[in-house]
C-alpha atoms as a PDB file:
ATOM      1  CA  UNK A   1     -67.737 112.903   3.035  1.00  0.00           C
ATOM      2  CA  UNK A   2     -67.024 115.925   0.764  1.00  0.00           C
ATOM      3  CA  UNK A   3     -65.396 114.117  -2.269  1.00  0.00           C
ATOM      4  CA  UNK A   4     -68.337 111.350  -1.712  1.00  0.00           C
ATOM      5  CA  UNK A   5     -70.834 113.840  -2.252  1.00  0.00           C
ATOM      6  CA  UNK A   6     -68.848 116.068  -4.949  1.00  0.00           C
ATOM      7  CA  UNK A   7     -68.505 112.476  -6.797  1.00  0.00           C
ATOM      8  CA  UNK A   8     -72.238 111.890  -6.303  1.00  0.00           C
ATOM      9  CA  UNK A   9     -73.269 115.456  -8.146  1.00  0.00           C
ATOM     10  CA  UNK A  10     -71.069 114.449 -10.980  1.00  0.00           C
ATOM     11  CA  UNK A  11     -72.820 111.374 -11.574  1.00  0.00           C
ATOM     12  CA  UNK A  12     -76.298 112.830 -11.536  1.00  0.00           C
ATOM     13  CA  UNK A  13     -74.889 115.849 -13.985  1.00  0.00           C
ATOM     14  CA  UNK A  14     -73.721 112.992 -16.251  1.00  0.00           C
ATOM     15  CA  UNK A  15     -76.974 111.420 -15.897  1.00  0.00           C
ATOM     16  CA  UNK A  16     -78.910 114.495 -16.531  1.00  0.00           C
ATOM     17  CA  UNK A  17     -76.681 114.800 -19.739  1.00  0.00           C
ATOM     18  CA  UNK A  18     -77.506 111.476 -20.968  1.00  0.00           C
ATOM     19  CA  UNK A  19     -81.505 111.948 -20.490  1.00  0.00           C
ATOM     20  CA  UNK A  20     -81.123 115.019 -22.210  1.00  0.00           C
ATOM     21  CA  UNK A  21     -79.524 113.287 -25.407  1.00  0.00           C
ATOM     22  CA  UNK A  22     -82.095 111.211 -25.480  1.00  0.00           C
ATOM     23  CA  UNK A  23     -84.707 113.994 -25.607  1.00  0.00           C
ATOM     24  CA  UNK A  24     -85.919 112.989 -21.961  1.00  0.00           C
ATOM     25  CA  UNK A  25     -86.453 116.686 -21.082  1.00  0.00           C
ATOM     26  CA  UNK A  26     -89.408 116.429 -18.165  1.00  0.00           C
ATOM     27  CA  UNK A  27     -87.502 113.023 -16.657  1.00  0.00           C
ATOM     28  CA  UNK A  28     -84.155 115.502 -16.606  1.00  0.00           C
ATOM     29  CA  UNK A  29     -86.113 118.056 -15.527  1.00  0.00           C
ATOM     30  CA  UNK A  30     -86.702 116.634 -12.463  1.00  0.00           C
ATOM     31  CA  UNK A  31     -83.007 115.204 -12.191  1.00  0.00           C
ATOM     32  CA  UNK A  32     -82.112 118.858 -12.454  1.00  0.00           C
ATOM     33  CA  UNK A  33     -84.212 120.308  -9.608  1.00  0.00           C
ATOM     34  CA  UNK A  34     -83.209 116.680  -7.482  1.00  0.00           C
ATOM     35  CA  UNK A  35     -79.428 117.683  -8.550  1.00  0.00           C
ATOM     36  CA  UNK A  36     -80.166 121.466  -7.267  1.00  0.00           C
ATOM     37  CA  UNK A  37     -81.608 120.293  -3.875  1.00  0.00           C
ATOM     38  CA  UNK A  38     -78.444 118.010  -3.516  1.00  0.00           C
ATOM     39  CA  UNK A  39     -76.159 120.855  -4.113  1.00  0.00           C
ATOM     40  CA  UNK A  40     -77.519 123.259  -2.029  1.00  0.00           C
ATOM     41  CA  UNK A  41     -77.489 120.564   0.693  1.00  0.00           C
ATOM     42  CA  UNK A  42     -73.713 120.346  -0.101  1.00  0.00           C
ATOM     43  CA  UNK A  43     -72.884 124.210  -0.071  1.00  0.00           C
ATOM     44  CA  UNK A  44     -75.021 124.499   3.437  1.00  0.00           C
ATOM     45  CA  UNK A  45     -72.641 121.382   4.704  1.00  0.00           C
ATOM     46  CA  UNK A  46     -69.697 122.960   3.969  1.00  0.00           C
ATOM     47  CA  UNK A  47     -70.914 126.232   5.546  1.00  0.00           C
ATOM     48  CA  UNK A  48     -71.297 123.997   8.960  1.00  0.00           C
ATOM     49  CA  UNK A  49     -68.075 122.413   8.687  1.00  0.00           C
ATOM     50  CA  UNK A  50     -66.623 125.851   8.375  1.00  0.00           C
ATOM     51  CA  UNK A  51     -68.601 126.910  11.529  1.00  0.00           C
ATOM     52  CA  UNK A  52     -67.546 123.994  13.377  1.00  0.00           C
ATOM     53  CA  UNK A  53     -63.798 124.948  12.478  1.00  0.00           C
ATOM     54  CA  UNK A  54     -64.337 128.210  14.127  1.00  0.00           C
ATOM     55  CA  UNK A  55     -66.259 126.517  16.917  1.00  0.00           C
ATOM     56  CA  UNK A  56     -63.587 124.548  17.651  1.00  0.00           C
ATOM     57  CA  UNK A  57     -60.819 126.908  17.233  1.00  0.00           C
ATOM     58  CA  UNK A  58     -62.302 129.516  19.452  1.00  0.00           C
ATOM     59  CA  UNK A  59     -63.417 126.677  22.723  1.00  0.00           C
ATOM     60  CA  UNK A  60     -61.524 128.303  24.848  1.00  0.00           C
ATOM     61  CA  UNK A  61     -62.728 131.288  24.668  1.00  0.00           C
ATOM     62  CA  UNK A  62     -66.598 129.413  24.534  1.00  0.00           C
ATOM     63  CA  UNK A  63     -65.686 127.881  27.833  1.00  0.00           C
ATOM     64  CA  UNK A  64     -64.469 130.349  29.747  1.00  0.00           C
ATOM     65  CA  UNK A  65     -67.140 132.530  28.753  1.00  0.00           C
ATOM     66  CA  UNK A  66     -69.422 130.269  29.097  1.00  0.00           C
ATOM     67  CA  UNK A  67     -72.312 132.504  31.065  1.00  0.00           C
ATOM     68  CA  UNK A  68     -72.063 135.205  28.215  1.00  0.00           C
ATOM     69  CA  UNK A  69     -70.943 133.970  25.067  1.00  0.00           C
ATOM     70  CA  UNK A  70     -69.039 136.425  22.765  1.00  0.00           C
ATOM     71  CA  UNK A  71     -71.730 137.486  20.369  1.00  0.00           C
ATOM     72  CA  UNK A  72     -69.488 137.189  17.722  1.00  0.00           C
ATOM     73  CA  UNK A  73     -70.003 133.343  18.027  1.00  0.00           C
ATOM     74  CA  UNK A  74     -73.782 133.009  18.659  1.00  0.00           C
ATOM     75  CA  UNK A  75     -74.026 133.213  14.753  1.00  0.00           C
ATOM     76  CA  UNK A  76     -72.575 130.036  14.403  1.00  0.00           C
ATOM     77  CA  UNK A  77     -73.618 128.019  17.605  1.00  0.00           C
ATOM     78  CA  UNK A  78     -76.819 129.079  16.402  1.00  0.00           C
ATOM     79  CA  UNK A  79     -76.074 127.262  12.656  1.00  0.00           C
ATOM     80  CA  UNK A  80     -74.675 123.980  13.935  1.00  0.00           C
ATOM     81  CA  UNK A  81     -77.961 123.607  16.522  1.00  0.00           C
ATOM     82  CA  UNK A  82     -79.839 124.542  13.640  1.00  0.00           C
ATOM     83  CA  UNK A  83     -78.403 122.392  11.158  1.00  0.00           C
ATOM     84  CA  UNK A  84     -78.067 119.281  12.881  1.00  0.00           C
ATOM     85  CA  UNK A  85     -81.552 117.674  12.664  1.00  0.00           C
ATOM     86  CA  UNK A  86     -81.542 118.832   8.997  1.00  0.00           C
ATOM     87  CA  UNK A  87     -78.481 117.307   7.474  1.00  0.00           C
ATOM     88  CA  UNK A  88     -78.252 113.905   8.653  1.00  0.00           C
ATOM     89  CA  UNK A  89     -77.117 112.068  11.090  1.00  0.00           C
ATOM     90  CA  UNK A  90     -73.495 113.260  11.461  1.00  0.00           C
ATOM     91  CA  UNK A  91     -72.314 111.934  14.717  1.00  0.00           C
ATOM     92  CA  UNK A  92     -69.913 115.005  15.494  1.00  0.00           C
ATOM     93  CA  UNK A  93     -72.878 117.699  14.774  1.00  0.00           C
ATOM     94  CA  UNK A  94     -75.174 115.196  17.338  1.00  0.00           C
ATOM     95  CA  UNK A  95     -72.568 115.720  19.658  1.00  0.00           C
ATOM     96  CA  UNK A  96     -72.090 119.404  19.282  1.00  0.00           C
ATOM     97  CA  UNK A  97     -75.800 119.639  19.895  1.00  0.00           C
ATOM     98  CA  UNK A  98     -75.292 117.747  23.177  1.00  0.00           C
ATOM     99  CA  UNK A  99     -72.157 119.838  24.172  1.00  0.00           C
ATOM    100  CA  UNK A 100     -73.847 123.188  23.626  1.00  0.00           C
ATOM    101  CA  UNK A 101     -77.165 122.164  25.126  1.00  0.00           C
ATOM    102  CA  UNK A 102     -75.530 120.847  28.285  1.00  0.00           C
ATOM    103  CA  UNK A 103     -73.836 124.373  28.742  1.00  0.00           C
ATOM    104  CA  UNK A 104     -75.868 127.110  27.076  1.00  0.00           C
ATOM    105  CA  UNK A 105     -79.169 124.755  27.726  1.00  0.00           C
ATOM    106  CA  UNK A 106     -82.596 123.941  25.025  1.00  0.00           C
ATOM    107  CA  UNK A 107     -82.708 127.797  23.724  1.00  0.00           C
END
């Protein structure tokens, strides 16, 4: 999924290159702020997947304090709840949302 979507904001950088030769400024224009959005949806993806990593490394610790969660790791249970109706339908962040629910419950 990474490389996909690094490969993806190549092609629209290329694109945005090739309006720009062509004196296309306001149709680049919006390419640009299209290319922004995309990236920032990248950077915030990655920032999940690196919560998820910690989420997963530290599950033992999640389950068996399950009543009180460390608060150290409310920060990013918090992010993948948070994040998973806005970036898609990624199967393993539906899940997480399911997982967490089921044991912390909806807040």
């Amino acid at each position: 999924h990474n490389n996909k979507a690094e490969q993806a904001i190549k092609a629209q950088r290329r694109e945005i290159s090739k309006l720009l030769e062509k004196d296309s400024f306001e149709q680049g224009r919006i390419k640009v702020e299209f290319l922004i959005q995309n990236e920032r949806v990248h950077e915030a993806a990655e920032i999940v997947a690196l919560f998820c990593e910690l989420l997963v490394a530290r599950m033992p610790l999640l389950e068996e304090l399950r009543d009180h969660p460390p608060s150290e790791l409310l920060e990013a249970v918090s992010t993948v709840l948070f994040s998973a109706k806005r970036l898609g339908d990624i199967k393993d962040l539906a899940d997480a949302v399911k997982q967490f629910t089921r044991a912390y419950g909806r807040e």
